[in-house]
C-alpha atoms as a PDB file:
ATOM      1  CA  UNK A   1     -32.169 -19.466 -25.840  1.00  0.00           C
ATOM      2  CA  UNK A   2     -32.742 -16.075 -23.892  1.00  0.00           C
ATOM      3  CA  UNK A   3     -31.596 -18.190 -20.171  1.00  0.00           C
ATOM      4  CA  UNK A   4     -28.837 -19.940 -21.951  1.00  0.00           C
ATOM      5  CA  UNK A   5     -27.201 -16.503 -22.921  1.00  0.00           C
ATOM      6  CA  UNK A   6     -27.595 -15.708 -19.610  1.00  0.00           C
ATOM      7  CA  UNK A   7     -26.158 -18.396 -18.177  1.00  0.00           C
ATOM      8  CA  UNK A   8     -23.301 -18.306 -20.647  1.00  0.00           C
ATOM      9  CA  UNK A   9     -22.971 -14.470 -19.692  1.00  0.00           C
ATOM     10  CA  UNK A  10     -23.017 -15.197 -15.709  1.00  0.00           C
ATOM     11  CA  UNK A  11     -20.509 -18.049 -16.098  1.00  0.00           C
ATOM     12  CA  UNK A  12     -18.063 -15.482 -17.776  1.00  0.00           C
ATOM     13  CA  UNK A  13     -19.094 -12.569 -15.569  1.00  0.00           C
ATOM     14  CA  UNK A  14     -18.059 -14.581 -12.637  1.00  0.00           C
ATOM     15  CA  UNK A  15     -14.616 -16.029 -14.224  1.00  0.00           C
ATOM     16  CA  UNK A  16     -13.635 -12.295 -14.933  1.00  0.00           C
ATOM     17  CA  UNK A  17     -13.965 -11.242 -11.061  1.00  0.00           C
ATOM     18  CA  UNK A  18     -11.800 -14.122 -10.654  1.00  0.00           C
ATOM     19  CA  UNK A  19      -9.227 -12.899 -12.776  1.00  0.00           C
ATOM     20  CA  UNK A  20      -9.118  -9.510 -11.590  1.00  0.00           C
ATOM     21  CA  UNK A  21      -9.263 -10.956  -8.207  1.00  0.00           C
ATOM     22  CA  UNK A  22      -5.571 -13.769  -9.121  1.00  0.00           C
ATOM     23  CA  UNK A  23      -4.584  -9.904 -10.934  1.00  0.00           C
ATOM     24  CA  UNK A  24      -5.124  -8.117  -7.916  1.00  0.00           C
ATOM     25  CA  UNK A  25      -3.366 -10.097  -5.841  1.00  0.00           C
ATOM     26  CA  UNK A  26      -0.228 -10.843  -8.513  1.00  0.00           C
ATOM     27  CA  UNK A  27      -0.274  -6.828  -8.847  1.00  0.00           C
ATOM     28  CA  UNK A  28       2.375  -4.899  -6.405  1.00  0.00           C
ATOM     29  CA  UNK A  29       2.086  -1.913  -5.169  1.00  0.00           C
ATOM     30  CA  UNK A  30       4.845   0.800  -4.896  1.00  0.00           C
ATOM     31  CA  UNK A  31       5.193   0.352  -1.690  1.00  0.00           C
ATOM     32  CA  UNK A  32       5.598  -3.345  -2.190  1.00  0.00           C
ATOM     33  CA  UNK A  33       8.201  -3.002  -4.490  1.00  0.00           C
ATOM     34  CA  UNK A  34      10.183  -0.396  -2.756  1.00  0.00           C
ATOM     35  CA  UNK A  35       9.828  -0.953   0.770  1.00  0.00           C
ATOM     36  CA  UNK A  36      11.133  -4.521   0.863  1.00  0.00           C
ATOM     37  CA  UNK A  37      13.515  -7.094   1.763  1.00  0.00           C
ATOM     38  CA  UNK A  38      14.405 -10.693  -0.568  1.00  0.00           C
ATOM     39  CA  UNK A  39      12.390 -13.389   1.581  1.00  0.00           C
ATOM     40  CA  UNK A  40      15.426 -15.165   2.724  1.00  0.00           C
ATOM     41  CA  UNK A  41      16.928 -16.320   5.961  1.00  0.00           C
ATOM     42  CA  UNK A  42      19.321 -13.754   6.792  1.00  0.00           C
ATOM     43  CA  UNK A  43      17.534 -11.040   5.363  1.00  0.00           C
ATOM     44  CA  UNK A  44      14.836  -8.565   7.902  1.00  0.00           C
ATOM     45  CA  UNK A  45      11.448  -8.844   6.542  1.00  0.00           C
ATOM     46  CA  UNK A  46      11.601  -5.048   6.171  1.00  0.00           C
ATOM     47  CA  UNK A  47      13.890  -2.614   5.843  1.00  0.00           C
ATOM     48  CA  UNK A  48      14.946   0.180   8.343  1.00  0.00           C
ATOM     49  CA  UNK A  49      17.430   1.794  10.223  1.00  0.00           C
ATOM     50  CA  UNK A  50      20.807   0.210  11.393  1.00  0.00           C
ATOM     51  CA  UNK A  51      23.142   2.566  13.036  1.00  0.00           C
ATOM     52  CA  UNK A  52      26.108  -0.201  13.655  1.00  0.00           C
ATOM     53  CA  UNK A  53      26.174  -1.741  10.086  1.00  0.00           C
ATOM     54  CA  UNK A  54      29.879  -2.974   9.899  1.00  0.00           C
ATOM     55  CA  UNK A  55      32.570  -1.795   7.357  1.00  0.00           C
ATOM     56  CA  UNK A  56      31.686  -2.125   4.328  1.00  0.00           C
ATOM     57  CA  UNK A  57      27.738  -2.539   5.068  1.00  0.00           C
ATOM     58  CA  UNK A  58      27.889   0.773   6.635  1.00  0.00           C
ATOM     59  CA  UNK A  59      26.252   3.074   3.243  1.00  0.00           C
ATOM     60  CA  UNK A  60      23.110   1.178   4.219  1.00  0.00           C
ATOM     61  CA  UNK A  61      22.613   2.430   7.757  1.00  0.00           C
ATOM     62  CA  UNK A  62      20.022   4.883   7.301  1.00  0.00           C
ATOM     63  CA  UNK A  63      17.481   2.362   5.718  1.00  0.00           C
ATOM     64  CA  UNK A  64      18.665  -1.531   5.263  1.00  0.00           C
ATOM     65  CA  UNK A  65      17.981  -5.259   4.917  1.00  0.00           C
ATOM     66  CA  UNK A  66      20.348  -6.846   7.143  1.00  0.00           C
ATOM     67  CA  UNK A  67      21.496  -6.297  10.807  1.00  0.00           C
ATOM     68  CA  UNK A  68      24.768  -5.598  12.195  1.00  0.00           C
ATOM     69  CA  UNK A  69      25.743  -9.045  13.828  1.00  0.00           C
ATOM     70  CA  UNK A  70      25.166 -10.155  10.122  1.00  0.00           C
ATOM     71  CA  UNK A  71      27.434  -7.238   8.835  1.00  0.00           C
ATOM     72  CA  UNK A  72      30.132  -7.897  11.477  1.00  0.00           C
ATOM     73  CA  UNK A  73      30.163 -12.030  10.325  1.00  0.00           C
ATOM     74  CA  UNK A  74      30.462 -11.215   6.932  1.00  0.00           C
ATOM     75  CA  UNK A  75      33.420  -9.992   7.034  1.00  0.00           C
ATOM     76  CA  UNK A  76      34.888 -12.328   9.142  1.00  0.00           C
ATOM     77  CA  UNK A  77      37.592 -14.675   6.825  1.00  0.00           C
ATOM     78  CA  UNK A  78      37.611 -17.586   8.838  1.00  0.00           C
ATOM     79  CA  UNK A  79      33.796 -17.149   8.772  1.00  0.00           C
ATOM     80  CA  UNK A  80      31.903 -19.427   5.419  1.00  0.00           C
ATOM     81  CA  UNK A  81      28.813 -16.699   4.957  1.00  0.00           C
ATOM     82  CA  UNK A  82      25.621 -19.183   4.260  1.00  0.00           C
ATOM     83  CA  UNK A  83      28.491 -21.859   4.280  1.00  0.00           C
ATOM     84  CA  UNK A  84      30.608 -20.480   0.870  1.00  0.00           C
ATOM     85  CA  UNK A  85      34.169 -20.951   0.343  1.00  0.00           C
ATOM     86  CA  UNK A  86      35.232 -18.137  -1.652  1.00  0.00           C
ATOM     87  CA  UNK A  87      38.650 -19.279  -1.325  1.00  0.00           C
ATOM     88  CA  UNK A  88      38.073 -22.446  -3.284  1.00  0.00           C
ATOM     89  CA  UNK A  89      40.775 -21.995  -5.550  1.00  0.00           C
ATOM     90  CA  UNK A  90      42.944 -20.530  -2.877  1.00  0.00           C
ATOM     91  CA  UNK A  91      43.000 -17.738  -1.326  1.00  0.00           C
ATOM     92  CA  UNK A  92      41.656 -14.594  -2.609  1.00  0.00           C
ATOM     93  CA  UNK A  93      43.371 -11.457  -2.998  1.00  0.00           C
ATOM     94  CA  UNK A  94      42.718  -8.710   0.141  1.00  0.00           C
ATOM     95  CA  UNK A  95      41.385  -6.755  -2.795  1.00  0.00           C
ATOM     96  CA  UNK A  96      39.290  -8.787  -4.050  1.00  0.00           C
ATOM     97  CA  UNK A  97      37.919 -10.524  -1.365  1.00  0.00           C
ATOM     98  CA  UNK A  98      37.020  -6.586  -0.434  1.00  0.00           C
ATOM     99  CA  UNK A  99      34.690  -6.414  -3.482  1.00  0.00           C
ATOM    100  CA  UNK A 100      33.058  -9.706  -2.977  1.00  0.00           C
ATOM    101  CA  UNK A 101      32.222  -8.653   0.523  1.00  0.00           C
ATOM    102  CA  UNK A 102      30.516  -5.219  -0.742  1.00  0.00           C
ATOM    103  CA  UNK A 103      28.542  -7.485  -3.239  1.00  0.00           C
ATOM    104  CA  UNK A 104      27.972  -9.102   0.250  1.00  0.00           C
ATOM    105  CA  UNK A 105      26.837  -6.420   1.913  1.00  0.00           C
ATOM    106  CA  UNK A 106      24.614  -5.144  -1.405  1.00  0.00           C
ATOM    107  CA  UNK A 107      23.028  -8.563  -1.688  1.00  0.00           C
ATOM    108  CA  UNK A 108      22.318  -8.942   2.292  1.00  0.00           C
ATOM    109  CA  UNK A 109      21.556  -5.036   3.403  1.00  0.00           C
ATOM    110  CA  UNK A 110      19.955  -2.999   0.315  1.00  0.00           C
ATOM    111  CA  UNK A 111      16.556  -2.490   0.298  1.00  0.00           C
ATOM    112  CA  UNK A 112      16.413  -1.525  -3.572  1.00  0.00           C
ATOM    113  CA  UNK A 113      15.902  -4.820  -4.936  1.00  0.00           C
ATOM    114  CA  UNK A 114      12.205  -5.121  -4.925  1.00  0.00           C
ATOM    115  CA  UNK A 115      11.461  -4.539  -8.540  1.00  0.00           C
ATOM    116  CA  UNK A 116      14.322  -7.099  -9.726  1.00  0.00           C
ATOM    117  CA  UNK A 117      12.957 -10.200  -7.510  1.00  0.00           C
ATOM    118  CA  UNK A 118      11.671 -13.276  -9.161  1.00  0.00           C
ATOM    119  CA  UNK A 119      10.345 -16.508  -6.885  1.00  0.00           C
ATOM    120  CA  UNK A 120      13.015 -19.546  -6.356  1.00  0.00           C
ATOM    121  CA  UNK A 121      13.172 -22.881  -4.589  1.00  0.00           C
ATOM    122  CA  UNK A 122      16.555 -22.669  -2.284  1.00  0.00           C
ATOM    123  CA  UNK A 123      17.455 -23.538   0.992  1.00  0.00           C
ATOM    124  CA  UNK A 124      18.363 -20.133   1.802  1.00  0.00           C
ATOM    125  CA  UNK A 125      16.242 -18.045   0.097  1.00  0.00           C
ATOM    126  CA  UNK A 126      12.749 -17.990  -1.792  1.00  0.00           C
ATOM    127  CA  UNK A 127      13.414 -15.104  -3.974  1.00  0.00           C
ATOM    128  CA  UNK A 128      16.670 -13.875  -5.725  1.00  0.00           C
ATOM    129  CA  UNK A 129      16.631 -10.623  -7.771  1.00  0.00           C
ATOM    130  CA  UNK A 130      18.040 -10.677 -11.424  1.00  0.00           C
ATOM    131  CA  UNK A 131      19.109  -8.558 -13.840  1.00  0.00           C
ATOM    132  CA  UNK A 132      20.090  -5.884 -11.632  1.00  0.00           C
ATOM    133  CA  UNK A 133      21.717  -2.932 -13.327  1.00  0.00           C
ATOM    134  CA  UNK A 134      25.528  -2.815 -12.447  1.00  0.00           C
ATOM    135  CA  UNK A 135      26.837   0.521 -13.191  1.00  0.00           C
ATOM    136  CA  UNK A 136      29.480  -0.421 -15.457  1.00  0.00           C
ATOM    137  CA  UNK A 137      32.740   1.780 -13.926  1.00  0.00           C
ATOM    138  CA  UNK A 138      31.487   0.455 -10.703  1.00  0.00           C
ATOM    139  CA  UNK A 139      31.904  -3.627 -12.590  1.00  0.00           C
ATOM    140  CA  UNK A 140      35.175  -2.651 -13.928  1.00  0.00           C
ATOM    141  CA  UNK A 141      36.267  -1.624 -10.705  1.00  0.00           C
ATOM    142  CA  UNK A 142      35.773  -5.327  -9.364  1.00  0.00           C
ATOM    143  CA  UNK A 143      37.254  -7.162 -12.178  1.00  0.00           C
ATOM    144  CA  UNK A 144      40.403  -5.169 -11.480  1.00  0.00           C
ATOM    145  CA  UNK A 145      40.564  -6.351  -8.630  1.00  0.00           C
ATOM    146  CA  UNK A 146      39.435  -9.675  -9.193  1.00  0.00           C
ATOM    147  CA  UNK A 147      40.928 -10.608 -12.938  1.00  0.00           C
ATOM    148  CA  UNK A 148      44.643 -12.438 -11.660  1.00  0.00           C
ATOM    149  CA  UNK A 149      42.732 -14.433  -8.450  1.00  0.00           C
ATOM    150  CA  UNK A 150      41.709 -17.882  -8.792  1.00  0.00           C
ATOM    151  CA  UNK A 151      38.744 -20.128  -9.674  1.00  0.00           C
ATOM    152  CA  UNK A 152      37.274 -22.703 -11.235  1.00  0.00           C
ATOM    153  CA  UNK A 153      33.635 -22.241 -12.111  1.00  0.00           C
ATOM    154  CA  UNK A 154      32.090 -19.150 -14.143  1.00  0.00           C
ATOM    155  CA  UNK A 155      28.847 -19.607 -12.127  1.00  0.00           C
ATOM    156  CA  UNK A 156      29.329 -19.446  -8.832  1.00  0.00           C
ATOM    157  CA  UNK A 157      25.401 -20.738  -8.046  1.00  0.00           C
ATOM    158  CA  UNK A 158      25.762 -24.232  -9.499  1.00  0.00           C
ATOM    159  CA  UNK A 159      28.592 -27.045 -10.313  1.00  0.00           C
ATOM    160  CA  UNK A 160      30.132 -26.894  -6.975  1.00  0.00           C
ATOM    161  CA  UNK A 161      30.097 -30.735  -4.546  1.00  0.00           C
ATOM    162  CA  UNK A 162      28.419 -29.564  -1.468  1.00  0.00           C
ATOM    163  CA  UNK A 163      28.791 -32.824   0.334  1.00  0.00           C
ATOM    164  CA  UNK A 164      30.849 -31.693   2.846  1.00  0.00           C
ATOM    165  CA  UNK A 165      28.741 -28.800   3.622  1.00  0.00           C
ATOM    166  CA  UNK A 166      30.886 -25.869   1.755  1.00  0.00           C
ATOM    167  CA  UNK A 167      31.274 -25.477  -1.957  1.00  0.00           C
ATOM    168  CA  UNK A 168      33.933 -27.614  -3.320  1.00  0.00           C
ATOM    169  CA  UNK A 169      35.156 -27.451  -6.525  1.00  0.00           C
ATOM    170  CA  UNK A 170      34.046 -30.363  -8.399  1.00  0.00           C
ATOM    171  CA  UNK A 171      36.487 -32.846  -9.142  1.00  0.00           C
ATOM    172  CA  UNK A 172      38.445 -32.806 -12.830  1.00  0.00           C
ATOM    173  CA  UNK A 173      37.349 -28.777 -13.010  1.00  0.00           C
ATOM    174  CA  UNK A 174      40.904 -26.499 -13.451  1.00  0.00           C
ATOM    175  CA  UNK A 175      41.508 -23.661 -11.656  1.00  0.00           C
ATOM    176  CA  UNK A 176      41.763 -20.599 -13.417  1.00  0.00           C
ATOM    177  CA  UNK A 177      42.791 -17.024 -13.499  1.00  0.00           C
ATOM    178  CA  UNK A 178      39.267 -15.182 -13.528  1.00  0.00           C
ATOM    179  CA  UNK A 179      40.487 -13.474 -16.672  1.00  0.00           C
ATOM    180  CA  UNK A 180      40.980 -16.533 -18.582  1.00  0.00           C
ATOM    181  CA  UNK A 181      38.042 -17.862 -16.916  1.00  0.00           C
ATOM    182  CA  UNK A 182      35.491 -15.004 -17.830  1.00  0.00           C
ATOM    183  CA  UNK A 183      37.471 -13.277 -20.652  1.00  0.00           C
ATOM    184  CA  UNK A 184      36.310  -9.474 -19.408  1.00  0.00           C
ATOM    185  CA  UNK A 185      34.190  -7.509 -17.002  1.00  0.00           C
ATOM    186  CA  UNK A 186      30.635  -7.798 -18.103  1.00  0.00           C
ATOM    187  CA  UNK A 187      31.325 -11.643 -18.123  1.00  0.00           C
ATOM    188  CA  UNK A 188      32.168 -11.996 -15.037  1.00  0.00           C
ATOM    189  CA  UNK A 189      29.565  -9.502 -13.030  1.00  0.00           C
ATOM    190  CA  UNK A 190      26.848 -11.137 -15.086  1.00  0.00           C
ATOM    191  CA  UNK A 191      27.660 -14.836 -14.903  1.00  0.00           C
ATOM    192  CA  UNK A 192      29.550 -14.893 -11.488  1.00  0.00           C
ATOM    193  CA  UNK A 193      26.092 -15.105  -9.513  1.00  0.00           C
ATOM    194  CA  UNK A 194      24.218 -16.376 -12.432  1.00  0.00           C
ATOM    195  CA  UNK A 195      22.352 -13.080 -13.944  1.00  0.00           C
ATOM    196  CA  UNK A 196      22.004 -11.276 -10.637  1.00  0.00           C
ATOM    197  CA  UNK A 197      23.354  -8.625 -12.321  1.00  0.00           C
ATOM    198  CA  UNK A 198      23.482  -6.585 -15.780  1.00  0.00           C
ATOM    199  CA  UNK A 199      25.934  -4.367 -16.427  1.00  0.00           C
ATOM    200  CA  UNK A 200      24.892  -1.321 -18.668  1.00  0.00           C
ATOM    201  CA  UNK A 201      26.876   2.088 -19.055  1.00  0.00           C
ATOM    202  CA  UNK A 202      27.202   4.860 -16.280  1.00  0.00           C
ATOM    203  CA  UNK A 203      24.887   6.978 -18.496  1.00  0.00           C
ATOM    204  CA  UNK A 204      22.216   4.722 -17.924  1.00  0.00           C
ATOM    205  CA  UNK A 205      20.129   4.183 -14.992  1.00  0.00           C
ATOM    206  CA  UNK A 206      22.208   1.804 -13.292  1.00  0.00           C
ATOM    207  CA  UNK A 207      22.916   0.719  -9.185  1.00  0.00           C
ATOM    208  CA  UNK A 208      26.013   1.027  -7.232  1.00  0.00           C
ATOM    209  CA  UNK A 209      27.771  -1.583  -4.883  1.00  0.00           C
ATOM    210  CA  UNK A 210      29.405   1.449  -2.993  1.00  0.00           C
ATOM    211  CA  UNK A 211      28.775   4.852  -2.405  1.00  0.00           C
ATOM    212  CA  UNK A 212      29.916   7.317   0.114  1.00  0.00           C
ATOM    213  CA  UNK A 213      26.876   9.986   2.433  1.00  0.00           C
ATOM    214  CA  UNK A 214      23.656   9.577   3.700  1.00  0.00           C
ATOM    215  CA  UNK A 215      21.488   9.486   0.584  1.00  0.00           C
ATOM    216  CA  UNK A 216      21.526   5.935  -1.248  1.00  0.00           C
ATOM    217  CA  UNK A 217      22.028   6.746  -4.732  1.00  0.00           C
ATOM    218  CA  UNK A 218      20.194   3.597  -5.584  1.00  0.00           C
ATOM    219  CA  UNK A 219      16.914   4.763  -4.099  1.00  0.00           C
ATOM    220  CA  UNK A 220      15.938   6.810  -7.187  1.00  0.00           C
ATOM    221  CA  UNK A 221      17.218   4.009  -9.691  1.00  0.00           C
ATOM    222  CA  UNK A 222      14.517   1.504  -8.021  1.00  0.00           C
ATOM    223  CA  UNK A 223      12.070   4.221  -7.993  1.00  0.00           C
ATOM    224  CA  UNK A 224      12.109   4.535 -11.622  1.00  0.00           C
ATOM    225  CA  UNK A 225      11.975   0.677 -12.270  1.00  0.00           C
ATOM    226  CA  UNK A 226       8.958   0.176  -9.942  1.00  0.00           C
ATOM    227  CA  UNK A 227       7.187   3.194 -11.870  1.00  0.00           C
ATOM    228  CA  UNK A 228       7.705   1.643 -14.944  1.00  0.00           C
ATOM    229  CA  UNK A 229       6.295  -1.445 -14.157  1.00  0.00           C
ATOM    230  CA  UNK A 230       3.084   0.074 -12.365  1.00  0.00           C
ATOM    231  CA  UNK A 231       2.719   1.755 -15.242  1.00  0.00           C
ATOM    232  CA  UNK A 232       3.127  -1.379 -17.850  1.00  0.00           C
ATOM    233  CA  UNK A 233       0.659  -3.609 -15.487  1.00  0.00           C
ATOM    234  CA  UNK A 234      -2.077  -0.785 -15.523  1.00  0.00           C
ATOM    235  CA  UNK A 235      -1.785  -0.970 -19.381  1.00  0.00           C
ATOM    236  CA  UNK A 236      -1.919  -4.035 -19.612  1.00  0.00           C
ATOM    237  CA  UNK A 237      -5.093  -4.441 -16.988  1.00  0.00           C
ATOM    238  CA  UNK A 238      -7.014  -1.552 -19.301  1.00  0.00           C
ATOM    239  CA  UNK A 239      -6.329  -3.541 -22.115  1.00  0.00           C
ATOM    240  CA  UNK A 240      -7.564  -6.818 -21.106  1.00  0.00           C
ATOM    241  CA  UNK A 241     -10.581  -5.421 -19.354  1.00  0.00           C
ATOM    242  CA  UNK A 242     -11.622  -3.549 -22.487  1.00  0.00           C
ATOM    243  CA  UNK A 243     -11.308  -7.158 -24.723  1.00  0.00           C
ATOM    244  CA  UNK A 244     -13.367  -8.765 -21.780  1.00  0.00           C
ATOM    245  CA  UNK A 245     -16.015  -6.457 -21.635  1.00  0.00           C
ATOM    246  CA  UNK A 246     -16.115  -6.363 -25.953  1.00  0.00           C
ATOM    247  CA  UNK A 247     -16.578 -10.300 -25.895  1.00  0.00           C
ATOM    248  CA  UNK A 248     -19.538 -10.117 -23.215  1.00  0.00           C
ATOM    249  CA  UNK A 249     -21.118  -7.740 -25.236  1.00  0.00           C
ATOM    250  CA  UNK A 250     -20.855  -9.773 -28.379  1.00  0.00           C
ATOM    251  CA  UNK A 251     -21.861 -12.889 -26.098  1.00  0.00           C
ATOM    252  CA  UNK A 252     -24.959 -10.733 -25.535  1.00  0.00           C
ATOM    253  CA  UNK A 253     -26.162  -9.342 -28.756  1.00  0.00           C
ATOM    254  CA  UNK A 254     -25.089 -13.260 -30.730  1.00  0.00           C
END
C-alpha cells in the first residue's frame, strides 16, 4: 500500500511540474506584453524608432511597429494595402478615407497592442488584437466623417468575394450609407473590423488613433492593462498551486 501511495504521489508530483512548466511558458511577461509587435507580415518583429514615418503614421516615430516605406504605401489611393478596396462602394470621402488610414497607421505602427492580442489563422497575420479600448470622442470623430460614405457590409473582415484578389462586394448585398448601415458610432468602430475595437467613455482608460508630441498617450493605457493581467495570472497561479499541494497532502495521509 505504502509504494502504491508513492507511486500515486510521484505520478502527480511529476504532472504538476508539467503544468507549471505549459503555465510558464503560456505566462507573459511585461516586457512581452509591452514591448511588441502583432506577428504579421507587414508588421517589425519589434518595435523601435522610425524617424521618416509618413503623414499620418508620423505620432509613432519615437517607438513603432511599422517602417516608413510601409507608411508612405499606405497612403497611397491607387495603392490596395494587403490587397483591400476600401472604395468598394465607391469612392470614399477625402475625410474619411483620412480616418481609415490613421486606423491604418494605428493597426500597422503602434506598439501598444500587446495585451489585446489573441492567436488567428490568416494569410496575413497570426495574431489580431481585440477589444481595444477606443476613446469614445476619438470614435465619434470617425463616424462623422464616415456616416454619409458608402458600403455594403457591417464587417469589413468577412462576406466580401476575394476571387479576383481584392474584396468585392458580394453579389445581391446593397450599398449603403454607413449610417443606415451601422445605425451610430459605437456600431460601427466595434463591428467595422470585427471587435478590434471597444469603445468606452473618455473618462475611462481608453487608446487614441491620433495624438499630437512626442509622448504616446497610449503607452500608459497598455501599461495598466498588462499590470492587470500579471497581476490576475499570479492569482490565479497561487491559487491553483495551493489546491495542488492540499490534494497531495490528502493523497498522502488517505
Amino acid at each position: 500500500m505504502c509504494c502504491g501511495k508513492v507511486a500515486l504521489f510521484l505520478a502527480i508530483f511529476l504532472c504538476l511540474q508539467e503544468w507549471k512548466k505549459v503555465s510558464a511558458r503560456e505566462r507573459q511577461s511585461l516586457d512581452d506584453l509591452l514591448n511588441t509587435c502583432i506577428d504579421s507580415k507587414t508588421h517589425k518583429l519589434k518595435p523601435g524608432p522610425e524617424d521618416a514615418l509618413f503623414k499620418q503614421c508620423s505620432p509613432w516615430k519615437n517607438r513603432s511597429c511599422c517602417t516608413p516605406n510601409n507608411t508612405v504605401t499606405m497612403h497611397d489611393k491607387n495603392v490596395h494595402w494587403l490587397n483591400f478596396n476600401w472604395d468598394h462602394s465607391g469612392n470614399l470621402s477625402d475625410e474619411c478615407r483620412r480616418h481609415f488610414v490613421q486606423d491604418l497607421c494605428f493597426y500597422e505602427c503602434s506598439p501598444n497592442t500587446g495585451p489585446w492580442l489573441k492567436a488567428v489563422k490568416m494569410k496575413i497575420r497570426n495574431e489580431k488584437y481585440f477589444d481595444v479600448p477606443l476613446c469614445k470622442s476619438q470614435c465619434d470623430a470617425w463616424w462623422d466623417a464616415c456616416r454619409y460614405d458608402l458600403t455594403c457590409l457591417p464587417n469589413w473582415s468577412k462576406g466580401f468575394n476575394w476571387t479576383t484578389g481584392t474584396n468585392v462586394c458580394p453579389t445581391g448585398s446593397v450599398h449603403k450609407t454607413f449610417n443606415k448601415m451601422f445605425g451610430n458610432a459605437t456600431n460601427f468602430c466595434e463591428q467595422v473590423w470585427n471587435y478590434s475595437w471597444k469603445v468606452v467613455a473618455d473618462t475611462e482608460p481608453c487608446m487614441k488613433i491620433w495624438f499630437n508630441g512626442t509622448t504616446n498617450p497610449n503607452d500608459e493605457i497598455a501599461r495598466m492593462k498588462a499590470m492587470q493581467m500579471l497581476s490576475a495570472s499570479s492569482s490565479l497561479t497561487n491559487s491553483n498551486t495551493i489546491i495542488s499541494v492540499v490534494f497531495l497532502i490528502t493523497v498522502i495521509l488517505l
